[in-house]
C-alpha atoms as a PDB file:
ATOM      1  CA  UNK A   1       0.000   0.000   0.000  1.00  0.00           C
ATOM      2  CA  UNK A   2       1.102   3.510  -0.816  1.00  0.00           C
ATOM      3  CA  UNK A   3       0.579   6.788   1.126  1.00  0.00           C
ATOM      4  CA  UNK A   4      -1.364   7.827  -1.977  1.00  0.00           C
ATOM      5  CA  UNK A   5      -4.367   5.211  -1.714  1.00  0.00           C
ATOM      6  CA  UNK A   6      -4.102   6.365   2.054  1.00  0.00           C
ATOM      7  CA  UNK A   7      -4.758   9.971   1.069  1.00  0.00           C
ATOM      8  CA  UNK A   8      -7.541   9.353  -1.221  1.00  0.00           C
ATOM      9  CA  UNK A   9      -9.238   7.055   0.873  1.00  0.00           C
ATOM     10  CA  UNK A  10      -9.303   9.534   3.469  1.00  0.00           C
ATOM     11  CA  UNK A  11     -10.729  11.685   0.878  1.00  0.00           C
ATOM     12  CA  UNK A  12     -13.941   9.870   0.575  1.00  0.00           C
ATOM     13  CA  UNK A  13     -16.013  11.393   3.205  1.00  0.00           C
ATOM     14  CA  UNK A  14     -15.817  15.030   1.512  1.00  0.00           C
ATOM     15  CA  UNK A  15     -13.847  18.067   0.498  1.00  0.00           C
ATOM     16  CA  UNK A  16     -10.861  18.600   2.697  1.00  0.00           C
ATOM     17  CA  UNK A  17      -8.237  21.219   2.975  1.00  0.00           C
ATOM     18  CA  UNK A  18      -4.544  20.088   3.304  1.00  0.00           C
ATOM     19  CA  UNK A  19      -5.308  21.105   7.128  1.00  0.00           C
ATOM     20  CA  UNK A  20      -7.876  19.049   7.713  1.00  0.00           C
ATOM     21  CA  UNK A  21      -6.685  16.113   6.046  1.00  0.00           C
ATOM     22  CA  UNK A  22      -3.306  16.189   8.370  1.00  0.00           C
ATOM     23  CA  UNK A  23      -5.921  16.082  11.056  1.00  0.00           C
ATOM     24  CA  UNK A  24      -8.011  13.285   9.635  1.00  0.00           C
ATOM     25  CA  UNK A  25      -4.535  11.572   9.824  1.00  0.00           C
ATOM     26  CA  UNK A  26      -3.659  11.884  13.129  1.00  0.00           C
ATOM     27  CA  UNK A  27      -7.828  10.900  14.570  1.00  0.00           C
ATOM     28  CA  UNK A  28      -8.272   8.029  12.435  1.00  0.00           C
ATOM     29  CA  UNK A  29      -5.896   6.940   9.580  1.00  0.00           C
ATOM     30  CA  UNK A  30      -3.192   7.330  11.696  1.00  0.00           C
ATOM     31  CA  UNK A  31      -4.301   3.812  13.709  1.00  0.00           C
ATOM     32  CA  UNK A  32      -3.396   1.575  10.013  1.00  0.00           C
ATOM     33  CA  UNK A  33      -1.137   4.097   8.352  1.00  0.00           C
ATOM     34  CA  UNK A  34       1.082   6.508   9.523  1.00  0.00           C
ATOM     35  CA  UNK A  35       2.820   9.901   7.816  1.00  0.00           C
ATOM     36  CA  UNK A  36       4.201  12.945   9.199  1.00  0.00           C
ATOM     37  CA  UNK A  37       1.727  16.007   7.692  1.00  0.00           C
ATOM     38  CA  UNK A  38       4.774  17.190   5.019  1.00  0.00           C
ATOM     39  CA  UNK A  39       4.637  13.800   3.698  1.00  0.00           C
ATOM     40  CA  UNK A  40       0.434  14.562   3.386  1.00  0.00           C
ATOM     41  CA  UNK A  41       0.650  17.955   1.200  1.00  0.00           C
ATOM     42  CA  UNK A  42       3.453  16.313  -0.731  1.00  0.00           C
ATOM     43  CA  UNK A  43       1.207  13.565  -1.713  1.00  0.00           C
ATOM     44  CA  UNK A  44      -1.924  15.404  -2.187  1.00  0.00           C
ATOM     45  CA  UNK A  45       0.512  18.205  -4.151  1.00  0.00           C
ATOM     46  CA  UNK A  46       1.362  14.791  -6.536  1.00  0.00           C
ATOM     47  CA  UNK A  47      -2.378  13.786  -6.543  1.00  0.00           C
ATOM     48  CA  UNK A  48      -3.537  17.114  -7.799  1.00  0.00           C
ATOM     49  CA  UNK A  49      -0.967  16.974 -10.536  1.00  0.00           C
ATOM     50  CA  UNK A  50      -1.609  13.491 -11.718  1.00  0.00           C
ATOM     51  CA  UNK A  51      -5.457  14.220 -11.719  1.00  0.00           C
ATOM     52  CA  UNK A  52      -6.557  11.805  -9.152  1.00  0.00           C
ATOM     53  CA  UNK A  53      -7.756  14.626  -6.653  1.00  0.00           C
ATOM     54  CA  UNK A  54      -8.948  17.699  -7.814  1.00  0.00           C
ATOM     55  CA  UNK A  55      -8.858  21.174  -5.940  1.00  0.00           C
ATOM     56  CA  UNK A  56     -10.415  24.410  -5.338  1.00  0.00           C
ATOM     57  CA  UNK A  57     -10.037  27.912  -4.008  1.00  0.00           C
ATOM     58  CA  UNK A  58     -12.273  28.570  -0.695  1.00  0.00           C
ATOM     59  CA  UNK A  59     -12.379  33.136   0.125  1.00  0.00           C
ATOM     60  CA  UNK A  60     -12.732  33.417   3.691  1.00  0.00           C
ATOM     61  CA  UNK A  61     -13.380  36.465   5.385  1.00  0.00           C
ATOM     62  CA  UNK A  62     -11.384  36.415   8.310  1.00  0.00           C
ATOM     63  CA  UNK A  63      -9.151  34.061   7.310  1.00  0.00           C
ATOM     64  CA  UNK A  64      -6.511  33.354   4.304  1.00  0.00           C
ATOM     65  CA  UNK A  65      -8.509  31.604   1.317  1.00  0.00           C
ATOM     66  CA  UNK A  66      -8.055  27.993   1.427  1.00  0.00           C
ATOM     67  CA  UNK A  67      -7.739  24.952  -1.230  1.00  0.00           C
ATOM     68  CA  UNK A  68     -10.516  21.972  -0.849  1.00  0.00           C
ATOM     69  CA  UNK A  69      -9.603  18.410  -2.270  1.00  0.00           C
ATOM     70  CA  UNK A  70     -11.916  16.022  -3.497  1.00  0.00           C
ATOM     71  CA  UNK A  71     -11.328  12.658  -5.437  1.00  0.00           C
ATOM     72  CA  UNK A  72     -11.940  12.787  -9.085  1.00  0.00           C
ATOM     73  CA  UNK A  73     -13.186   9.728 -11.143  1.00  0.00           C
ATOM     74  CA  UNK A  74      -9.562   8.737 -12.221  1.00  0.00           C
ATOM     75  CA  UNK A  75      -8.858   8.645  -8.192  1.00  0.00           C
ATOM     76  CA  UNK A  76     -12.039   6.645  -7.808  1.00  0.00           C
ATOM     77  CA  UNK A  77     -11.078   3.926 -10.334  1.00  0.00           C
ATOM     78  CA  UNK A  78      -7.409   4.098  -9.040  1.00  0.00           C
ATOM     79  CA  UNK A  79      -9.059   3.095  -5.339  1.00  0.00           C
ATOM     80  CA  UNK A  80     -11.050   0.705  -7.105  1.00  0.00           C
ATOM     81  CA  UNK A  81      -7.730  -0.524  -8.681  1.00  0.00           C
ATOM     82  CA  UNK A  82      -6.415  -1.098  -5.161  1.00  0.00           C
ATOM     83  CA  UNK A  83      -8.964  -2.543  -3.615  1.00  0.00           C
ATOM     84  CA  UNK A  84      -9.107  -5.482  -6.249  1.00  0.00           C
ATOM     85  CA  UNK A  85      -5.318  -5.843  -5.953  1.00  0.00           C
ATOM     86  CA  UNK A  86      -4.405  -8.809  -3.111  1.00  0.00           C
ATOM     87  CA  UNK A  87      -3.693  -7.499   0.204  1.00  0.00           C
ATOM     88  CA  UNK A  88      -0.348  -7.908   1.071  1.00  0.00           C
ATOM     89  CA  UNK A  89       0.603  -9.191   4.922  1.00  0.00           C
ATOM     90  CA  UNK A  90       1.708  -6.848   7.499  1.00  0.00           C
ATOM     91  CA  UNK A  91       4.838  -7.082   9.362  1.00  0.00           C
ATOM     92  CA  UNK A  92       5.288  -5.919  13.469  1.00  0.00           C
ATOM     93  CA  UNK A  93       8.838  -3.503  13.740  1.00  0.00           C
ATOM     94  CA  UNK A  94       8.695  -2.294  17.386  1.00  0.00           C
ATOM     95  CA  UNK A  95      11.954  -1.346  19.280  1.00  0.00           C
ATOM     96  CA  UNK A  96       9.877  -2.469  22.261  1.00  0.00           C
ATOM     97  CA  UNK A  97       9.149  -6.120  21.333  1.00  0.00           C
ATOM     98  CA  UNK A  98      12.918  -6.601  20.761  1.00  0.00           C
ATOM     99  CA  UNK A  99      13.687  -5.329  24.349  1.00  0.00           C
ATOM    100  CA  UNK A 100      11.470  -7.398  25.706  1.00  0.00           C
ATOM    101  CA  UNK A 101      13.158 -10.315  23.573  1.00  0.00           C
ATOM    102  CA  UNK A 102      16.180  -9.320  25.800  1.00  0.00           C
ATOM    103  CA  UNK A 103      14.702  -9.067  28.689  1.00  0.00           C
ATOM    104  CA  UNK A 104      16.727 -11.805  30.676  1.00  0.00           C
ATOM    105  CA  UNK A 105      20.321  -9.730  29.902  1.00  0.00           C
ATOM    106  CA  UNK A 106      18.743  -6.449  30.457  1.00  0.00           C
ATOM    107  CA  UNK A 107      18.009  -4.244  33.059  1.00  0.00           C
ATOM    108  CA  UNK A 108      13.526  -4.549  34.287  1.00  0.00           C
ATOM    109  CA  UNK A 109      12.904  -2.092  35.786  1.00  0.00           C
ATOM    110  CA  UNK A 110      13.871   0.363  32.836  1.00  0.00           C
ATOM    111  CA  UNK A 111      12.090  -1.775  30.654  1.00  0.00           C
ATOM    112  CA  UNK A 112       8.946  -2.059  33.293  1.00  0.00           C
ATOM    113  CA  UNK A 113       8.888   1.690  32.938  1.00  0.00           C
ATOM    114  CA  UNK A 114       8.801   1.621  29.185  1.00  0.00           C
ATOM    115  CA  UNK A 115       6.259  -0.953  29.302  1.00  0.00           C
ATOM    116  CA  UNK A 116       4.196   1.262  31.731  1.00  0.00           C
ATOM    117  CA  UNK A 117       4.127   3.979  29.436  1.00  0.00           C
ATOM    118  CA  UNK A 118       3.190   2.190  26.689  1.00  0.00           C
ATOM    119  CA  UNK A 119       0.537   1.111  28.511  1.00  0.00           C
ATOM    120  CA  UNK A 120      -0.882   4.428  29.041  1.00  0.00           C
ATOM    121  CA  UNK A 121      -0.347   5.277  25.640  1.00  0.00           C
ATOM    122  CA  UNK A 122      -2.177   3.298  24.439  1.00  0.00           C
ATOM    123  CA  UNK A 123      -5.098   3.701  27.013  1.00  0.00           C
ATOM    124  CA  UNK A 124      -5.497   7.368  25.697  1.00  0.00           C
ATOM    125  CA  UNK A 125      -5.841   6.409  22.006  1.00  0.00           C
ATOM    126  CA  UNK A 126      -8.739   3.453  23.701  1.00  0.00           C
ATOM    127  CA  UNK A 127     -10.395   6.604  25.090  1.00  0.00           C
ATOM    128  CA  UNK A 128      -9.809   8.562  21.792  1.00  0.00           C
ATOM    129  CA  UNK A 129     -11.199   5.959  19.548  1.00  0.00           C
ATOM    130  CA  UNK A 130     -13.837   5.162  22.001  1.00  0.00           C
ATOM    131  CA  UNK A 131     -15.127   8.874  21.114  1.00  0.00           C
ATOM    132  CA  UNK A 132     -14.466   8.904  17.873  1.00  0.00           C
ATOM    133  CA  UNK A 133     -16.625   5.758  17.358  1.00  0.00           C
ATOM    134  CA  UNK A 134     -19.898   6.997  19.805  1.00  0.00           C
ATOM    135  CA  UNK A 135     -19.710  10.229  17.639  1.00  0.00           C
ATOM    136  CA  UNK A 136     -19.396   8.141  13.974  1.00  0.00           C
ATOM    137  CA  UNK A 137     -22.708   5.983  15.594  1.00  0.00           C
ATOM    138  CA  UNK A 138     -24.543   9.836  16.191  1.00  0.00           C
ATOM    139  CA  UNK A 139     -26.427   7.945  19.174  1.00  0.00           C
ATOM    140  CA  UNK A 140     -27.395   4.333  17.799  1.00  0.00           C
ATOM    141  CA  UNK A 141     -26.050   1.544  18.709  1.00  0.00           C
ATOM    142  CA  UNK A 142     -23.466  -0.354  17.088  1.00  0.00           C
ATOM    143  CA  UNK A 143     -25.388  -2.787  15.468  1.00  0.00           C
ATOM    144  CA  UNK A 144     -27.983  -0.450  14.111  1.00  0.00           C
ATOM    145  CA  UNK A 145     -24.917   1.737  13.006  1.00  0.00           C
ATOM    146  CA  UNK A 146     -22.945  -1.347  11.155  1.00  0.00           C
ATOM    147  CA  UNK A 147     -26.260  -2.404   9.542  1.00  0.00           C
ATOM    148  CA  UNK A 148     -27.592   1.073   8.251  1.00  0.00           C
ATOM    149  CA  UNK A 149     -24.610   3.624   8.651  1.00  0.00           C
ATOM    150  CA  UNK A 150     -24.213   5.777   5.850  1.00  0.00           C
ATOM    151  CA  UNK A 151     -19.893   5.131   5.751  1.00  0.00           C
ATOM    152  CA  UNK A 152     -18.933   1.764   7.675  1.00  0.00           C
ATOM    153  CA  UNK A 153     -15.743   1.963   6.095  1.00  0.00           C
ATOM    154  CA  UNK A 154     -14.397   4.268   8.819  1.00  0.00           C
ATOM    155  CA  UNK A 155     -15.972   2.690  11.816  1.00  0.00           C
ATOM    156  CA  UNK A 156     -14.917  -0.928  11.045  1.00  0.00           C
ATOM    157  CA  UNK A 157     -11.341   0.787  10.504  1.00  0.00           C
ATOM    158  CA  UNK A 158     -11.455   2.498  14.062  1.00  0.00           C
ATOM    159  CA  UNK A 159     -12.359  -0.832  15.710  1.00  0.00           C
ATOM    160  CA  UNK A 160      -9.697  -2.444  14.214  1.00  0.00           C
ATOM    161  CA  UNK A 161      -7.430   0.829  16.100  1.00  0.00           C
ATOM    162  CA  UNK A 162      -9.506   0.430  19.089  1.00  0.00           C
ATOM    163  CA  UNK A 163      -8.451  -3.614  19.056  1.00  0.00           C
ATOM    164  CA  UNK A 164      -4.958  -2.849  18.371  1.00  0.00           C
ATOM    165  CA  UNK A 165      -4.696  -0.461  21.405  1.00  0.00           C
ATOM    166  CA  UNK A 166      -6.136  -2.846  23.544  1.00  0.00           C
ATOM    167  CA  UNK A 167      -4.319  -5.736  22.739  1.00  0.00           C
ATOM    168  CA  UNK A 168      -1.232  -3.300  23.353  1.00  0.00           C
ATOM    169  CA  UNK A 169      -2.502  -2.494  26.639  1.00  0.00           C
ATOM    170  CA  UNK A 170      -3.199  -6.038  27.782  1.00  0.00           C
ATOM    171  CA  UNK A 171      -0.025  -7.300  26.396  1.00  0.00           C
ATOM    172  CA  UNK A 172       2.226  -4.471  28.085  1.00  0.00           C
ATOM    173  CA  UNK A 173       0.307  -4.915  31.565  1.00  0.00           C
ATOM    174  CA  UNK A 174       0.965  -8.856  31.542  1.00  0.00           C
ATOM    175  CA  UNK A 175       4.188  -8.417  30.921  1.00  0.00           C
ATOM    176  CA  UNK A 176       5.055  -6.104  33.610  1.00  0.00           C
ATOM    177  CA  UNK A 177       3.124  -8.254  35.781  1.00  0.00           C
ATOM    178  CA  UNK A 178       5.598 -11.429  34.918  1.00  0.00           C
ATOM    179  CA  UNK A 179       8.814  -9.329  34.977  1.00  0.00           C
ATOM    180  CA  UNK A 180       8.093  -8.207  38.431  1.00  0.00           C
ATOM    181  CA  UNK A 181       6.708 -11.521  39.592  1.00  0.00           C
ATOM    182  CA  UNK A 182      10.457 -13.028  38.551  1.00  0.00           C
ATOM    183  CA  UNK A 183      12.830 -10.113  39.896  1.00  0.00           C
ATOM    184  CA  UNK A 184      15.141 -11.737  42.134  1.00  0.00           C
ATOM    185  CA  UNK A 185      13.912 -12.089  45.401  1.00  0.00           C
ATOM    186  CA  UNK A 186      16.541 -10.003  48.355  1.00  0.00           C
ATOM    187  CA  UNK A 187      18.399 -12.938  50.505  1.00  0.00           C
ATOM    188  CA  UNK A 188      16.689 -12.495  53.868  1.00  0.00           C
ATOM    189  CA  UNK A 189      19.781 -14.117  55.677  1.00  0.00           C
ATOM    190  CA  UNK A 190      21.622 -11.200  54.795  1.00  0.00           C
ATOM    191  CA  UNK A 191      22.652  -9.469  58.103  1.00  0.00           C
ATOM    192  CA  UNK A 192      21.630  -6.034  58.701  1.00  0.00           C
ATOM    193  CA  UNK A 193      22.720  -3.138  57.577  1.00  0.00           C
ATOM    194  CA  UNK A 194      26.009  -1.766  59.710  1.00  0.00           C
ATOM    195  CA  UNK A 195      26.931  -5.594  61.019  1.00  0.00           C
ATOM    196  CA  UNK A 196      29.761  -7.602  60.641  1.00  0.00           C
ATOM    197  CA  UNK A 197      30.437 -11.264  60.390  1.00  0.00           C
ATOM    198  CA  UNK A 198      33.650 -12.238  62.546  1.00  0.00           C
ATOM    199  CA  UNK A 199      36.027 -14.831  61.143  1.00  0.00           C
ATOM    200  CA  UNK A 200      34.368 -17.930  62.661  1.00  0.00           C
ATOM    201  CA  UNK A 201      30.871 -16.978  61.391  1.00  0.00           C
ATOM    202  CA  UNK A 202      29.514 -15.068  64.356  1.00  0.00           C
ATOM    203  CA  UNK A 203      27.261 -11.761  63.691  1.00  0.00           C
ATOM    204  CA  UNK A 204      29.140  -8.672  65.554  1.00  0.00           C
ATOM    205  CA  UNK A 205      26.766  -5.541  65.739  1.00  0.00           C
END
């Protein structure tokens, strides 16, 4: 997949300046495809010129005029294009993951605090895509939504995120919870602090 068929896809729901796409990126595209916001007007700069999205000029009255994009039929068929192409499997790279691979040679408790903050990471994007799905479903439920919704495309896409972010969560909490429960236990015949053992064996305070 290319950033381009991201771009148009996201596209679909309406006109969009370069603005608002960046931010369509970073609530909802963002969970299955990631790109910094230069590498969104880039592409939507290359889309315009090969014809696949098409733009206009917005006057505002308090505020700079602004471009709007919309997909053009060419864009259409190119998404249609895509869509009928075979669907490639995805691949996990996490820095994370590979600690963790180490994590008999390496020091926990950094990595239990990495872990942590995953963990809250991804809680905030369950609470993000949480709201982002009640306000897609406008106050039905999710069944009524998935059966009659006029765009399902989007939903289904942010409970895929919403999965993802849990699954994170879960995995991140278990594994703190069996790196802690295997930290080396402190030897409790170890004399206290300021003693001393004399030569035959015999604690000295």
């Amino acid at each position: 997949m290319a950033l381009r068929h991201a771009v148009l896809a996201a596209l679909l729901d309406g006109e969009l300046s370069g603005y608002e796409l960046t931010k369509a990126f970073d609530l909802g595209v963002a969970n299955f495809w990631h790109a910094r916001p230069q590498q969104v007007y880039a592409e939507l700069s290359r889309l315009e010129k090969g014809g696949l999205v098409a733009g206009r000029e917005v006057v505002q009255e308090t505020r700079p005029t602004k471009r709007l994009f919309h997909v053009t039929d060419a864009g259409r068929a190119e998404l249609e294009a895509f869509a009928a192409a075979s669907a490639k499997p995805s691949f996990v790279r996490d820095d994370l993951l590979v600690k963790v691979q180490a994590a008999d040679h390496v020091d926990t408790e950094a990595l239990i605090a990495q872990l942590a903050e995953r963990a809250a990471f991804a809680q905030a994007k369950i609470g993000l895509f949480g709201r982002l799905l009640d306000g897609m479903r406008g106050g039905r439920t999710e069944e009524e939504f998935l059966r009659h919704g006029d765009r399902v495309g989007p939903y289904l896409t942010c409970l895929r995120g919403l999965a993802f972010e849990q699954g994170n969560r879960d995995w991140c909490e278990r594994t703190i919870a069996v790196l802690r429960e295997r930290r080396p236990v402190p030897d409790r015949r170890s004399p206290p602090v300021g003693s001393t053992v004399s030569p035959t064996g015999s604690r000295v305070a």
